[in-house]
Protein backbone atom coordinates (compact mmCIF):
# COMPACT_ATOMS: atom_id res chain seq x y z
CA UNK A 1 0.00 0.00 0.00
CA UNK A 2 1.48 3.44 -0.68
CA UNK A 3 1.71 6.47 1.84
CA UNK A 4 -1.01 8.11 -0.30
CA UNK A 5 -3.26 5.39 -0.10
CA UNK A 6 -3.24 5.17 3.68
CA UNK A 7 -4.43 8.95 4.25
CA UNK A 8 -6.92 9.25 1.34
CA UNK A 9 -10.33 9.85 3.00
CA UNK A 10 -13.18 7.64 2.60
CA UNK A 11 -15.43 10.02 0.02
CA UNK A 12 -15.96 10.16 -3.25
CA UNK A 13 -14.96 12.95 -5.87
CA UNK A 14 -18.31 14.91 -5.53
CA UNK A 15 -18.34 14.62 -2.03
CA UNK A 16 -15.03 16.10 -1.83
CA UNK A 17 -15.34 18.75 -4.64
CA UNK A 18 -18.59 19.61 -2.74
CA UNK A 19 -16.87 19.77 1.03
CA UNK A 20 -13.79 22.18 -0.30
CA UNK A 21 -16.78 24.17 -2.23
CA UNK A 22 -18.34 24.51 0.91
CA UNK A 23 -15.94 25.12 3.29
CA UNK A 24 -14.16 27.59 0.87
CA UNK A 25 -17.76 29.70 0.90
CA UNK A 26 -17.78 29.42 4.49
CA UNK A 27 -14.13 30.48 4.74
CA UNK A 28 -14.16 33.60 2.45
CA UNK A 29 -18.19 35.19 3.86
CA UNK A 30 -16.01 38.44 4.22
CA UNK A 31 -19.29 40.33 5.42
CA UNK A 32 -19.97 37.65 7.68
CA UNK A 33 -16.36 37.42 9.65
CA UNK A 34 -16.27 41.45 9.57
CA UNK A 35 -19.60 41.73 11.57
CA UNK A 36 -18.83 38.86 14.07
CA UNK A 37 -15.51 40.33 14.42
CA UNK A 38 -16.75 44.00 15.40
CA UNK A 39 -19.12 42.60 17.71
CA UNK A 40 -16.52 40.46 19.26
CA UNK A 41 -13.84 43.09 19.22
CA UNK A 42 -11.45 40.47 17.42
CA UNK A 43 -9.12 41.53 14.42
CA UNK A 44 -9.52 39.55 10.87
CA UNK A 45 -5.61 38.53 9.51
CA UNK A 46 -5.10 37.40 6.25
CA UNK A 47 -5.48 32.84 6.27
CA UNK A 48 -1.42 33.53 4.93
CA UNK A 49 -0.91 34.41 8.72
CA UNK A 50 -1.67 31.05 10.10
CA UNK A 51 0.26 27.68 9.60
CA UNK A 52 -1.08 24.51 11.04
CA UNK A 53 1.48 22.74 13.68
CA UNK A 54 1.82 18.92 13.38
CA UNK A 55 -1.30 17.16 13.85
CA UNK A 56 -4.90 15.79 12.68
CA UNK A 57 -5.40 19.37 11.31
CA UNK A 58 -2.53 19.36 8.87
CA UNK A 59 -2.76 15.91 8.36
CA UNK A 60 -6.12 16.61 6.89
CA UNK A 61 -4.72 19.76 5.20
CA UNK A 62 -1.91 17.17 3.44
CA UNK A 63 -4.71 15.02 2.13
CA UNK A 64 -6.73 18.53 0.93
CA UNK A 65 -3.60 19.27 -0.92
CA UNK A 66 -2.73 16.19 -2.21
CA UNK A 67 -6.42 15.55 -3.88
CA UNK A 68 -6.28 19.25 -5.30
CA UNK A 69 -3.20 18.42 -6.93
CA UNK A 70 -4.49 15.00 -8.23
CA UNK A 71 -7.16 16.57 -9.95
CA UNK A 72 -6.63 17.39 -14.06
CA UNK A 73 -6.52 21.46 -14.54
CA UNK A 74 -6.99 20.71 -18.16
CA UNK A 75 -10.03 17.93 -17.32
CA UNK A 76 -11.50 21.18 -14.93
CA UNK A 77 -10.75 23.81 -18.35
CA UNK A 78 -12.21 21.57 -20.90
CA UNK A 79 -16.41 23.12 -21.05
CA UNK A 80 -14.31 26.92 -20.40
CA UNK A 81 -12.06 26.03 -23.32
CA UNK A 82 -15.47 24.92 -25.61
CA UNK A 83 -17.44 27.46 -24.54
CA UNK A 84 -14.89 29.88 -25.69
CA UNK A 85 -14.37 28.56 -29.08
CA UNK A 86 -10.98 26.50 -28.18
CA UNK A 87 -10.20 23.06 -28.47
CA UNK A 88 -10.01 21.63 -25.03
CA UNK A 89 -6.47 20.06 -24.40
CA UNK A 90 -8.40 16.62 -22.66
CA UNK A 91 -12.04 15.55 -22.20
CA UNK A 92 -13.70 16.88 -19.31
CA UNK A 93 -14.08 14.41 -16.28
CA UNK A 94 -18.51 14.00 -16.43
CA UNK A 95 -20.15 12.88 -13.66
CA UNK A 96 -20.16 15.83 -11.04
CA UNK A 97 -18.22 17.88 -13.85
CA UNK A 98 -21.00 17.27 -16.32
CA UNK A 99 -22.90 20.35 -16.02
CA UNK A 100 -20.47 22.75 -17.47
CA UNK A 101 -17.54 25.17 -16.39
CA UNK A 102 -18.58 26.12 -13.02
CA UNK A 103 -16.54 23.15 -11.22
CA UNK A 104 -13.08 24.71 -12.36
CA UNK A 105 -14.23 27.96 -10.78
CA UNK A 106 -14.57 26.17 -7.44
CA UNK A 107 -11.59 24.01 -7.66
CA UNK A 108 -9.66 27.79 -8.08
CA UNK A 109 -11.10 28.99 -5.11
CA UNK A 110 -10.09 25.44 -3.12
CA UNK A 111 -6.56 26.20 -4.34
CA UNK A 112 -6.56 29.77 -3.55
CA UNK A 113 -7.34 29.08 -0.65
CA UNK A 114 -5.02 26.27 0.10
CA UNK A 115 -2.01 28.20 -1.12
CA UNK A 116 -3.20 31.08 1.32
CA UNK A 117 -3.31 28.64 4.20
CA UNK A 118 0.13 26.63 3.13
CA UNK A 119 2.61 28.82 0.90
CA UNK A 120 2.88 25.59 -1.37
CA UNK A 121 4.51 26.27 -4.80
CA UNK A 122 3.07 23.40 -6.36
CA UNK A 123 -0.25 24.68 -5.58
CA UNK A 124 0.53 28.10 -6.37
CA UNK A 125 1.57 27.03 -10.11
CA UNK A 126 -1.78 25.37 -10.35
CA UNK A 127 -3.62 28.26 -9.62
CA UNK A 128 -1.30 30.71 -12.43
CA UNK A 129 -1.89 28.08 -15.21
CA UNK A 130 -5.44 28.21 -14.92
CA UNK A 131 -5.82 31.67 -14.84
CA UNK A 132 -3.72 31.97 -18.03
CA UNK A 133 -6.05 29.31 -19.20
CA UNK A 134 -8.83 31.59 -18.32
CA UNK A 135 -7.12 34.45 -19.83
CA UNK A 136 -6.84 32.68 -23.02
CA UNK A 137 -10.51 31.69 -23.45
CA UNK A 138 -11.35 35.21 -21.99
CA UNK A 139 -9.03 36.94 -25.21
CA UNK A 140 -11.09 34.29 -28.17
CA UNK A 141 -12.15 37.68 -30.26
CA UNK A 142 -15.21 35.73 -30.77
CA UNK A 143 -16.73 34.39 -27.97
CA UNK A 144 -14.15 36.07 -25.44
CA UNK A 145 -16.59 39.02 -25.11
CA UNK A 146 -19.60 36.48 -24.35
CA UNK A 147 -17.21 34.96 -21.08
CA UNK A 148 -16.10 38.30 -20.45
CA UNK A 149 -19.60 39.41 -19.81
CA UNK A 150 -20.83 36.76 -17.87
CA UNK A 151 -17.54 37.15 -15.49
CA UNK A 152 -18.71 40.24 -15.75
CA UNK A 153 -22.25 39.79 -13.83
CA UNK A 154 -20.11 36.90 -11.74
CA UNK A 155 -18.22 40.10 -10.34
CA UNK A 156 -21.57 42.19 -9.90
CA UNK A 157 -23.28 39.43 -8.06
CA UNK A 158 -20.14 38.76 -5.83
CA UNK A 159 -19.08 42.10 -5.24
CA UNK A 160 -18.36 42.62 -1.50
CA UNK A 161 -20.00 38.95 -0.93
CA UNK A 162 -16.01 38.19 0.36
CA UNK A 163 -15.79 35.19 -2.21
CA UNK A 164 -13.24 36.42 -4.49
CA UNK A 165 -9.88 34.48 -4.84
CA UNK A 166 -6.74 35.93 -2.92
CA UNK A 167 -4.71 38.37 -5.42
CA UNK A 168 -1.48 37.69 -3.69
């Protein structure tokens, strides 16, 4: 049995896309942790401030990380790359990925987030490839400006929501 094998948690892939989904919302309510944090006094720091000591909670971190890294950027880019006129580099995954682009959106946030919470380069190269995947769809002169809009309205919906991506 490999080392990998021995830590990999007992869920399926939708389950897990769906936990880091969730717990990335939950994680970035920006509203949310500013209110409880004026009524409590406390001061928000940046996730980037924290590491996780040796223990259950960074053991489950390592398993978050590994499985984010597992996963197929170009799988997660293939409806984006469609949708914007380019041919997709490999077939999307189906199953939970079957209903379109939205799934590499999430897995973005998950790994924003992660490389916030752990500094990891591997993670960090991750999330700069798909963004200049994104770019790249986003520039198609002809259905570029279709994306763009709907990012567009993404942003507008969002805006002050907390749930964008860390920039840094």
């Amino acid at each position: 049995m490999r080392q990998a094998d021995s830590v990999r948690p007992t869920m399926d892939r939708r389950k897990a896309i769906s936990t880091l989904a969730a717990a990335a919302l939950l994680l970035s309510t920006e509203s949310a942790r500013a209110g409880a944090a004026e009524e409590s006094g406390a001061e928000l720091f940046p996730l980037s401030a924290v590491r996780l000591l040796e223990g259950p909670f960074q053991q489950a971190q390592e398993v978050d990380r590994k499985y984010l890294l597992q996963l197929d950027a170009d799988r997660l880019m293939a409806y984006l790359r469609e949708n914007a006129g380019l041919k997709p580099v490999k077939t999307h995954y189906g199953g939970w990925d079957n209903e379109g682009a939205s799934t590499v959106g999430h897995y973005l946030s998950a790994c924003s987030h992660m490389w916030a919470a752990t500094g990891d380069v591997q993670i960090k190269q991750r999330i700069d490839y798909l963004v200049a995947q994104m770019a790249s769809a986003l520039a198609h002169p002809e259905y570029g400006p279709i994306l763009r809009n709907l990012v567009r309205d993404l942003d507008e919906e969002t805006a002050g929501s907390g749930t964008d991506a860390p920039t840094t």
